[in-house]
N, C-alpha and C. Protein backbone atom coordinates (compact mmCIF):
# COMPACT_ATOMS: atom_id res chain seq x y z
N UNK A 1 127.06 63.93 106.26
CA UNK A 1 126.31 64.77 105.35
C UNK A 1 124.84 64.85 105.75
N UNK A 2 124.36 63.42 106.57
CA UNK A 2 122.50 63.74 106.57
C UNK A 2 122.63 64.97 107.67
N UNK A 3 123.74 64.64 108.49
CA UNK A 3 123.54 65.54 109.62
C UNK A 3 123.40 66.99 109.42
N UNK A 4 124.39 67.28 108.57
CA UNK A 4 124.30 68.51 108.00
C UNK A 4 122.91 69.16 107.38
N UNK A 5 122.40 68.40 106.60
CA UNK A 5 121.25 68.66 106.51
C UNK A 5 119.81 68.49 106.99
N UNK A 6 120.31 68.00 108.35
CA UNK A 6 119.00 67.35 109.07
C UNK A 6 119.41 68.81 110.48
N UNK A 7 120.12 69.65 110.55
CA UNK A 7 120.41 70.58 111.43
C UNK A 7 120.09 72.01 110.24
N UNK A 8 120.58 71.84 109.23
CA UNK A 8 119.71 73.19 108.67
C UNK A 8 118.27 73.17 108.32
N UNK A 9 117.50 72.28 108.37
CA UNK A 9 116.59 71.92 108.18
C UNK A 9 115.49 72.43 109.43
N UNK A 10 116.60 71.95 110.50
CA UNK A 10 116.03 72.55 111.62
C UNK A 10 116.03 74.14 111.50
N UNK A 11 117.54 74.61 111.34
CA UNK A 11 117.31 75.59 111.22
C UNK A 11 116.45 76.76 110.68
N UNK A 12 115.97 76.12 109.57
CA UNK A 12 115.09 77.22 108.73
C UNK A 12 113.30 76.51 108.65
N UNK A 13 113.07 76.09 109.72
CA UNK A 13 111.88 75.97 109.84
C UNK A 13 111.53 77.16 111.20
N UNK A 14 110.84 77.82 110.63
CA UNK A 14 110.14 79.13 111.63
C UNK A 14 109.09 79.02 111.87
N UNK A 15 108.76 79.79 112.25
CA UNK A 15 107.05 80.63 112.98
C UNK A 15 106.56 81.60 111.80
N UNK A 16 105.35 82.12 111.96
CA UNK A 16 104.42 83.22 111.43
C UNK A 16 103.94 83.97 112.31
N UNK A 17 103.38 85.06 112.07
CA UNK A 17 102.35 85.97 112.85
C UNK A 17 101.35 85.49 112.42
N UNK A 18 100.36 85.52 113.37
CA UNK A 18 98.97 85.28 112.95
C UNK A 18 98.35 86.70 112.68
N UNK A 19 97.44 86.87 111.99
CA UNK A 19 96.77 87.87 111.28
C UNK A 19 95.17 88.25 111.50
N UNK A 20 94.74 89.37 111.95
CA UNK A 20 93.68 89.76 112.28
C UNK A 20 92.83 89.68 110.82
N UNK A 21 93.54 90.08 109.25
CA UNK A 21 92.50 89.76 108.27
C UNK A 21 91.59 88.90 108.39
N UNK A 22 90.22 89.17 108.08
CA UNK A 22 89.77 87.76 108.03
C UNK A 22 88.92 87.20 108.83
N UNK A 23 89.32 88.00 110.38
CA UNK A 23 88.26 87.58 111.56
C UNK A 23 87.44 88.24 111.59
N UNK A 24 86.30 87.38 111.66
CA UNK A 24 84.72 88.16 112.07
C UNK A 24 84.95 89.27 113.54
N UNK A 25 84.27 90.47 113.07
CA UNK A 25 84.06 91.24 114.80
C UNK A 25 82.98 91.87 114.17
N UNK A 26 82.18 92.14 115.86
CA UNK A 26 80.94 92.58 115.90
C UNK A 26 81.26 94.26 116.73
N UNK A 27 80.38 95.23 116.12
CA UNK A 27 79.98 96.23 116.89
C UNK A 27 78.89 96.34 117.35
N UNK A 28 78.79 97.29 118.67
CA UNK A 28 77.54 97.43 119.36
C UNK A 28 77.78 98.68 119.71
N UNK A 29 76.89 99.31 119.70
CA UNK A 29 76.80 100.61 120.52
C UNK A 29 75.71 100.71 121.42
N UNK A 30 76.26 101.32 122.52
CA UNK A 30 75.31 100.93 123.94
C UNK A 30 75.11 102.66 124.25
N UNK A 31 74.31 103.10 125.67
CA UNK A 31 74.01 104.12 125.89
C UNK A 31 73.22 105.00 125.27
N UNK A 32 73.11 106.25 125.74
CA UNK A 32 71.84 107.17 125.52
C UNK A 32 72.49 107.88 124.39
N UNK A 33 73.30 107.71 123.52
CA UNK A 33 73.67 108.61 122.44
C UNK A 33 72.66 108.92 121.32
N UNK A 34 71.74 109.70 121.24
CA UNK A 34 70.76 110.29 120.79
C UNK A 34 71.03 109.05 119.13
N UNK A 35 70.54 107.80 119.31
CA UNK A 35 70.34 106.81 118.46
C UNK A 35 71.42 106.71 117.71
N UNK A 36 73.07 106.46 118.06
CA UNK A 36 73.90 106.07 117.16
C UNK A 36 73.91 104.80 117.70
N UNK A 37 74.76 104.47 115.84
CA UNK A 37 74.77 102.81 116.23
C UNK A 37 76.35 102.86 115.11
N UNK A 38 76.29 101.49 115.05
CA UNK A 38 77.81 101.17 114.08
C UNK A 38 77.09 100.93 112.80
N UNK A 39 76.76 101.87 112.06
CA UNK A 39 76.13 102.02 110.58
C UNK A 39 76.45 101.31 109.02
N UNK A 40 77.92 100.71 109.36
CA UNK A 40 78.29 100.11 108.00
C UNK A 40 77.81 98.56 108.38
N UNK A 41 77.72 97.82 109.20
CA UNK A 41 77.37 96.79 109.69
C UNK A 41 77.45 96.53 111.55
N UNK A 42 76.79 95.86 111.69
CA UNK A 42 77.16 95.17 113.17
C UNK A 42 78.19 94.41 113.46
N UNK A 43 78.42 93.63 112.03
CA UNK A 43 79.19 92.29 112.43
C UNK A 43 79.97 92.17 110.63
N UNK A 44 81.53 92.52 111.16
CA UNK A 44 82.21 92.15 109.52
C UNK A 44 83.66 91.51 109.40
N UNK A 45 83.50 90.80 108.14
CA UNK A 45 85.33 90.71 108.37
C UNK A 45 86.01 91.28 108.29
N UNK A 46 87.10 91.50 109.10
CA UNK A 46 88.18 92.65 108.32
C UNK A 46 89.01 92.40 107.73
N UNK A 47 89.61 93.62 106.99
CA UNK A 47 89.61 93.75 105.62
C UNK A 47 90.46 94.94 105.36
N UNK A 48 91.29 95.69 104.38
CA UNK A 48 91.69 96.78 104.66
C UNK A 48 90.62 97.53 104.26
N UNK A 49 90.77 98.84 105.23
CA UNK A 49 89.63 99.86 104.85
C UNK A 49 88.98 99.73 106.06
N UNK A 50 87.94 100.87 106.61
CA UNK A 50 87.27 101.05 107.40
C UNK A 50 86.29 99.81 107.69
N UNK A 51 85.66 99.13 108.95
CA UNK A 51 85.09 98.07 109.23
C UNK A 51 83.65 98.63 109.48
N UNK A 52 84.05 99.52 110.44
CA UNK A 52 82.59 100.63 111.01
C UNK A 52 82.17 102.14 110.76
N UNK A 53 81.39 102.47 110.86
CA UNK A 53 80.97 104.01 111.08
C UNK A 53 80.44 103.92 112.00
N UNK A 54 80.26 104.94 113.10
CA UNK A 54 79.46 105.14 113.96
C UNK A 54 78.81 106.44 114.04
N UNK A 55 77.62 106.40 114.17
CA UNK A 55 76.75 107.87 114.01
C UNK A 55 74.83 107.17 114.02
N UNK A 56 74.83 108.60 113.94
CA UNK A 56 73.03 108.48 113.57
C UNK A 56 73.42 108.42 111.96
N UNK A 57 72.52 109.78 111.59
CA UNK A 57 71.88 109.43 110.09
C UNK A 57 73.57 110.55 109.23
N UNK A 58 74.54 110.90 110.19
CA UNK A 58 76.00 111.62 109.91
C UNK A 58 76.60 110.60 110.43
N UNK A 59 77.99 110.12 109.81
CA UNK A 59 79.35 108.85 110.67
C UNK A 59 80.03 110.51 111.01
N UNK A 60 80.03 109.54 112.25
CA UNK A 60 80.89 110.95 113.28
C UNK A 60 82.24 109.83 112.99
N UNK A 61 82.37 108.53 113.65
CA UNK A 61 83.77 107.86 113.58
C UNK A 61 83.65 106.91 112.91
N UNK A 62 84.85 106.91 112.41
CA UNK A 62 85.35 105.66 111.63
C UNK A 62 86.47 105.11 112.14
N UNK A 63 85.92 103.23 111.90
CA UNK A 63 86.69 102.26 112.79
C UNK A 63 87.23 101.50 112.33
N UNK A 64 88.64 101.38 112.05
CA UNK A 64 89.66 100.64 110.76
C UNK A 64 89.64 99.42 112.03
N UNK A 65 90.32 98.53 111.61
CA UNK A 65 90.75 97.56 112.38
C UNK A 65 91.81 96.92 111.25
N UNK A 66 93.05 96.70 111.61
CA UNK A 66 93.94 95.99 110.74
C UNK A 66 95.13 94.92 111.81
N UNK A 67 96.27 94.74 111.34
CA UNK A 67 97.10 93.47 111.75
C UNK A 67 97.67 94.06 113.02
N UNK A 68 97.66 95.47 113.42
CA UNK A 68 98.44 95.84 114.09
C UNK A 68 97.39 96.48 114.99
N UNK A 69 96.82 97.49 114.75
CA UNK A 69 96.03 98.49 115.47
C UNK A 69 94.52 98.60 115.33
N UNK A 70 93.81 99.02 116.16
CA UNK A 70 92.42 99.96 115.76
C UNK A 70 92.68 101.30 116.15
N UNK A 71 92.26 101.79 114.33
CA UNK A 71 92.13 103.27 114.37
C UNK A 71 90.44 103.88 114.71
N UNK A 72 90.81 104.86 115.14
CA UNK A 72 89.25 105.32 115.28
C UNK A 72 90.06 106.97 114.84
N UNK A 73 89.21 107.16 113.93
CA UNK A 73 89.15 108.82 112.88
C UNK A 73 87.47 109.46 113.10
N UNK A 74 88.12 110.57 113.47
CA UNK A 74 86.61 111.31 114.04
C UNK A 74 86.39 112.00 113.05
N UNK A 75 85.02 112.00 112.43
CA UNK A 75 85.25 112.81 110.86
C UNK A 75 84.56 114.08 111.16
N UNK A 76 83.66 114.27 112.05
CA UNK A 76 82.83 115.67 112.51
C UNK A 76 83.04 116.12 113.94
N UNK A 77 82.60 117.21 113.98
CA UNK A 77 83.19 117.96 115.23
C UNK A 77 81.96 117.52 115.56
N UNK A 78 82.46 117.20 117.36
CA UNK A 78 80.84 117.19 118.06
C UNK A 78 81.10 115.93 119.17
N UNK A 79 80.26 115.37 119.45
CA UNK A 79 80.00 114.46 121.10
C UNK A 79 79.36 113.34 120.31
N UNK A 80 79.72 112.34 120.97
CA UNK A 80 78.51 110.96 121.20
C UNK A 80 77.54 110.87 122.05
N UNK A 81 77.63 112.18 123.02
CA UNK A 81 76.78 111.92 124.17
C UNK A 81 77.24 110.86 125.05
N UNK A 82 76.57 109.75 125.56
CA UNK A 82 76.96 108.91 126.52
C UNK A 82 77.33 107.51 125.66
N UNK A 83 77.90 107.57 124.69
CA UNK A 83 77.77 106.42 123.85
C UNK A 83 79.17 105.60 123.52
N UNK A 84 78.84 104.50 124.29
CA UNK A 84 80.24 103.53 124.67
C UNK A 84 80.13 102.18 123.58
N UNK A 85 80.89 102.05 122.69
CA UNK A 85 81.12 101.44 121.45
C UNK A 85 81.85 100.06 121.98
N UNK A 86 81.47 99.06 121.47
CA UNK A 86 81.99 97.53 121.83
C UNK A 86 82.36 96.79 120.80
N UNK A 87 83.63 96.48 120.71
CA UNK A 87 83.43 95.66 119.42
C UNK A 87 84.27 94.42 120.13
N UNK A 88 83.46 93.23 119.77
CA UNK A 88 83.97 91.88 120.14
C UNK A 88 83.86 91.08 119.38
N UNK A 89 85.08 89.57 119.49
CA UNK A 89 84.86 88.74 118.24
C UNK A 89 86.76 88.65 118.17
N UNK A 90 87.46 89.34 119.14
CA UNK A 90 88.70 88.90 118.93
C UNK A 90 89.63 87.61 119.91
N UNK A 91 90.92 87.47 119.19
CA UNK A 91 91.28 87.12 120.32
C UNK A 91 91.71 86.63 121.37
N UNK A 92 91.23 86.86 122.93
CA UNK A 92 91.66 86.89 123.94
C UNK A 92 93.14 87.15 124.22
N UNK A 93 94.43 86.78 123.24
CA UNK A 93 95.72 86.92 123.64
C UNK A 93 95.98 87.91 123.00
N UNK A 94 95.37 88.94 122.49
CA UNK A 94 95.76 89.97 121.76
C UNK A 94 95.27 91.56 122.88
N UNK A 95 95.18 91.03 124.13
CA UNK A 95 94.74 91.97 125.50
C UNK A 95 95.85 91.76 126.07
N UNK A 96 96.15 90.28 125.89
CA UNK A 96 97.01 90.10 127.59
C UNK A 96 98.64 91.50 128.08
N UNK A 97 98.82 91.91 127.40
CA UNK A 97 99.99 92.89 127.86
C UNK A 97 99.74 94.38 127.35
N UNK A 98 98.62 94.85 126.61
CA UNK A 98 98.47 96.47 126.41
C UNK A 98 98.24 97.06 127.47
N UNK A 99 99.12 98.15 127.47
CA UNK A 99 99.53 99.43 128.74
C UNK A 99 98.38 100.62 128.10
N UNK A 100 99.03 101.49 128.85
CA UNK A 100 98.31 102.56 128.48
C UNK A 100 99.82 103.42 127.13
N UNK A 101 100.92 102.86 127.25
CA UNK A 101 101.66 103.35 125.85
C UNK A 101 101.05 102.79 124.55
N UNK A 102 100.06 101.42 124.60
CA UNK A 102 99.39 101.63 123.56
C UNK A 102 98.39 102.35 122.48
N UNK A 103 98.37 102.92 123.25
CA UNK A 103 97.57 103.94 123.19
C UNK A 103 98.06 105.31 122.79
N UNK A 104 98.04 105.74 121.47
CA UNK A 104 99.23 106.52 121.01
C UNK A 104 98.18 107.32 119.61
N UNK A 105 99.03 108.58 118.79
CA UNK A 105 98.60 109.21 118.24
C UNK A 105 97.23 109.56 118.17
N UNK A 106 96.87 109.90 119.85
CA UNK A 106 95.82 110.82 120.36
C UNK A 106 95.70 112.10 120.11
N UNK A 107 94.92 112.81 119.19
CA UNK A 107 94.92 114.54 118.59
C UNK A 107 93.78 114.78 118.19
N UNK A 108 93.00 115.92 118.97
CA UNK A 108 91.60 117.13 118.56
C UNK A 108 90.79 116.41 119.28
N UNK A 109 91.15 115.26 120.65
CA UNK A 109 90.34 114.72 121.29
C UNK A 109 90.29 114.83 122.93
N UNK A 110 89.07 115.28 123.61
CA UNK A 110 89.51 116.12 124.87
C UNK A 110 88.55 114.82 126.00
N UNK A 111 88.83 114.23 127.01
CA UNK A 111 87.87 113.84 127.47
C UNK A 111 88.20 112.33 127.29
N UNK A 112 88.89 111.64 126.88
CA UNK A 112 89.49 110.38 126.50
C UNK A 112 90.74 110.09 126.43
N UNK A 113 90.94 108.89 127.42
CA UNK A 113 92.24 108.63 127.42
C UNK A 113 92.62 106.82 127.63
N UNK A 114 93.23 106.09 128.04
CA UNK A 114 93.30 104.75 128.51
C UNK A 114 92.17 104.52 128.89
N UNK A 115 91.82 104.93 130.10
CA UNK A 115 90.72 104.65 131.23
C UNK A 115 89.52 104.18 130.57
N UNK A 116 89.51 104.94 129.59
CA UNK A 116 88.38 105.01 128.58
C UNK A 116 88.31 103.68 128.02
N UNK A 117 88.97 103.16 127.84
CA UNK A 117 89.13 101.42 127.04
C UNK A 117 89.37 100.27 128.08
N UNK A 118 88.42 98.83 127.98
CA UNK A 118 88.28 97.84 128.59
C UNK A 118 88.30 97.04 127.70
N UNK A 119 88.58 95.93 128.44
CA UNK A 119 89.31 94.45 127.58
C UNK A 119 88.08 93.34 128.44
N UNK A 120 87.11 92.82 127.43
CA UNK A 120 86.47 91.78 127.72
C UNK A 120 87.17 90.31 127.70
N UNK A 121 86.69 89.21 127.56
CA UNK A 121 87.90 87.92 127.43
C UNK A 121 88.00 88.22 125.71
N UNK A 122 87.14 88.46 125.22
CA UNK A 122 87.20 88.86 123.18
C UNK A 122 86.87 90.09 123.13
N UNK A 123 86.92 91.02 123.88
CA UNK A 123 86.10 92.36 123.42
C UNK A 123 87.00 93.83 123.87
N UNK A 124 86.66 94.58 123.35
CA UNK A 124 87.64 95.83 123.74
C UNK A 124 86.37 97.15 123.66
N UNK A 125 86.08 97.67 124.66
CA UNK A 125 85.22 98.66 124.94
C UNK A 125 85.64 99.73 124.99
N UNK A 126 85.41 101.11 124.25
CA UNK A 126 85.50 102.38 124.39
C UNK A 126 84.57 103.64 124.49
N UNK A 127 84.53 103.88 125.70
CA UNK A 127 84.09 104.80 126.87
C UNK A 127 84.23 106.34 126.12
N UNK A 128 82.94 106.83 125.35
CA UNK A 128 82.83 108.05 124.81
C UNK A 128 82.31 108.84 125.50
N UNK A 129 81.77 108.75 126.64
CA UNK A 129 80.85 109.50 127.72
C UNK A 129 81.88 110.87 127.88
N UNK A 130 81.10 111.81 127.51
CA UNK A 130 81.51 113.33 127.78
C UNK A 130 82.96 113.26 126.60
N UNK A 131 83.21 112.69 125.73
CA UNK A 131 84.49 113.13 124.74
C UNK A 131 84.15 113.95 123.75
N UNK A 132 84.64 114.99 123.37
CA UNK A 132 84.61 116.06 122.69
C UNK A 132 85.66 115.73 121.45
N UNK A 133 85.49 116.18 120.07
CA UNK A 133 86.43 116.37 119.60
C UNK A 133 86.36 116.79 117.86
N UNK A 134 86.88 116.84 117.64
CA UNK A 134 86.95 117.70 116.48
C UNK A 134 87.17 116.94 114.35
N UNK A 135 86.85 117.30 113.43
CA UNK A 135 86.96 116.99 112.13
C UNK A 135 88.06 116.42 112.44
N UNK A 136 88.78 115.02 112.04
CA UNK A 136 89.87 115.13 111.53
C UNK A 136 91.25 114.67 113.16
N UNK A 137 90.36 114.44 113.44
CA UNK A 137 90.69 113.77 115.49
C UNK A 137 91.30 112.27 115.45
N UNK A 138 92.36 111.94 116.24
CA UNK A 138 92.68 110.68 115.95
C UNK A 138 92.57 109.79 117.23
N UNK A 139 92.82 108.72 117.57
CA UNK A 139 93.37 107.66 118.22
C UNK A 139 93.64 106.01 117.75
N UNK A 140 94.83 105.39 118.37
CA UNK A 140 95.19 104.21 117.44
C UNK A 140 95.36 103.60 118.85
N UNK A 141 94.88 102.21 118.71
CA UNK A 141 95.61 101.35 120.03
C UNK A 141 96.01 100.05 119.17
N UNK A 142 97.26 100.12 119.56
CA UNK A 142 98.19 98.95 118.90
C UNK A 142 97.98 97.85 119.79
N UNK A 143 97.75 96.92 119.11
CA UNK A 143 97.70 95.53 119.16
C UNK A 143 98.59 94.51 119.28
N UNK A 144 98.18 93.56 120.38
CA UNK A 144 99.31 92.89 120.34
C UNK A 144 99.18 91.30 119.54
N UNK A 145 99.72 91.73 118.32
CA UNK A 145 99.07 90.40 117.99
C UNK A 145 100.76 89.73 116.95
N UNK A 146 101.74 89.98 117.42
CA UNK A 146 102.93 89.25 116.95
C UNK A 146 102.67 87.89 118.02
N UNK A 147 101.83 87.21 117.15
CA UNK A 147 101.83 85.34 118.40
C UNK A 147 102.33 84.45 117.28
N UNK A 148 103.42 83.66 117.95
CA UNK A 148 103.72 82.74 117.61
C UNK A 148 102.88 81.29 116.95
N UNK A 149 102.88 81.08 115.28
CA UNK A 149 102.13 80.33 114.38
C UNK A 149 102.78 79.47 114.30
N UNK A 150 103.05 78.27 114.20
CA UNK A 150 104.03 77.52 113.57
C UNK A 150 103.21 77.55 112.27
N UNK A 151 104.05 77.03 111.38
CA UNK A 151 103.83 77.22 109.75
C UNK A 151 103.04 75.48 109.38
N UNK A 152 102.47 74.97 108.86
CA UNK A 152 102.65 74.09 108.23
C UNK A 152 103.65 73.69 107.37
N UNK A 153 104.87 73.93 106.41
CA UNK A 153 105.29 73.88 105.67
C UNK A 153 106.85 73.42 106.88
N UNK A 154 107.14 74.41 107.89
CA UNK A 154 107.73 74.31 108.80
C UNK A 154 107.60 73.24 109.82
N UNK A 155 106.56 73.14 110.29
CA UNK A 155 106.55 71.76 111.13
C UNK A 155 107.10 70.25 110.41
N UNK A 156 106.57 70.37 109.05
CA UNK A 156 106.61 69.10 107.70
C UNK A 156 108.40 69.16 107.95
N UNK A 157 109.00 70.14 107.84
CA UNK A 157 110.18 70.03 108.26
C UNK A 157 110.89 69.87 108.94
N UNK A 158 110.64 70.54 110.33
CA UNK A 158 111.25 69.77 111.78
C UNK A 158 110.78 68.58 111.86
N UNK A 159 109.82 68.16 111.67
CA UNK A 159 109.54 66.54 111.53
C UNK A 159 110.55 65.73 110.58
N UNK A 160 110.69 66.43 109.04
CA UNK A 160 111.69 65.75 108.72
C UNK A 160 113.19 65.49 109.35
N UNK A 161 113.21 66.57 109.88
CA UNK A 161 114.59 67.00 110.28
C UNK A 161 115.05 66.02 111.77
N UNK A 162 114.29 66.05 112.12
CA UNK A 162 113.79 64.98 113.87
C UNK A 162 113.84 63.28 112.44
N UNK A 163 113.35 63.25 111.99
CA UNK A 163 113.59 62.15 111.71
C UNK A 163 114.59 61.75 110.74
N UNK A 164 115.14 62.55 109.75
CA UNK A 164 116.54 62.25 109.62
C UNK A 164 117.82 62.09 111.07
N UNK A 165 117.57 62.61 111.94
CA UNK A 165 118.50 62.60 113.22
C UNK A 165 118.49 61.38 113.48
N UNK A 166 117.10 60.60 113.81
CA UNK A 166 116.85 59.24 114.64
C UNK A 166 117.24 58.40 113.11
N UNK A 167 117.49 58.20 111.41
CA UNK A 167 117.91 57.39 110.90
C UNK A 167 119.33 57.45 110.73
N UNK A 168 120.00 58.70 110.90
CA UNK A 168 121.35 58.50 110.81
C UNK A 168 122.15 57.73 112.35
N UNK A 169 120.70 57.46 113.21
CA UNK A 169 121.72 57.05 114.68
C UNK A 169 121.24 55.47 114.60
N UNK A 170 120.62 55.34 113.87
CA UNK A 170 119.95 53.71 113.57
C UNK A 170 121.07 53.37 113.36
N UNK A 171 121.51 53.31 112.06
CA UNK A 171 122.26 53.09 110.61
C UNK A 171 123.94 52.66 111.44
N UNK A 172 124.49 53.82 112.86
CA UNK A 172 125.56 53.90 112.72
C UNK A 172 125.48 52.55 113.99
N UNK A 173 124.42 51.99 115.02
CA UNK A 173 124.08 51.01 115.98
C UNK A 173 124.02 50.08 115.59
């Protein structure tokens, strides 16, 4: 009988995803873009809901960041000029395998594509130089962030479970 329950025990102790809520990231905006910057803050936790704006004294984009993706929503027609947006503060294993299929529900945006995005060891850079695009413009790059958590609640258990094994082999020696 311990056995029995020292093998389901095992069994139903799992993993979690770890979760982007919560982590600090910073924006920067670099280049000659006639003085935009990331306007809702530099540096925030995320949270649901937009993290950034980017613009002068108008938010041309808005920069969600959630468990899965960063959205960027272009809210006005028009250019950044040369203005390449950085946001760092993540990370590092949430780069290691994005393709360019991450990179998905691209629309009203001309001039941007993969190429356009770089992966620092925490940072992910996007290359606005010459992108055009329109009210209402999208792009999402999915994230890879299904990483293996062990649980606390779960480990407390394979531990139990590991050590019911080693008292039922005492008991029978």
């Amino acid at each position: 009988m311990k056995k029995i329950i020292c093998i389901v025990s095992l069994l139903f102790s799992g993993i979690a995803n770890a979760s982007l809520i919560g982590s600090n990231i910073d924006c920067a905006q670099t280049g000659g873009g006639s003085n935009f910057s990331c306007n809702i803050a530099t540096s925030t936790v995320i949270d649901p809901g937009s993290e950034f704006l980017v613009g002068n004294s108008f938010s041309y984009i808005s920069i969600d960041i959630n468990d899965f993706s960063i959205d960027l929503d272009f809210l006005l027609n028009g250019s950044l000029g040369s203005t390449i947006i950085v946001l760092s503060g993540f990370e590092s294993s949430l780069f290691t395998s994005i393709t360019s299929d991450n990179l998905v529900n691209v629309s009203g945006i001309t001039g941007f594509d993969f190429s356009d995005i770089s992966f620092g060891t925490d940072s992910i850079t996007f290359n606005l130089i010459d992108t055009e695009f329109v009210a209402g413009a999208t792009a999402k790059l999915l994230l890879n962030t299904v990483q293996n958590v062990s649980e606390p609640g779960s480990i407390a258990l394979f531990g139990l479970a590991l050590a019911g094994f080693f008292a039922s082999r005492r008991k029978k020696a």
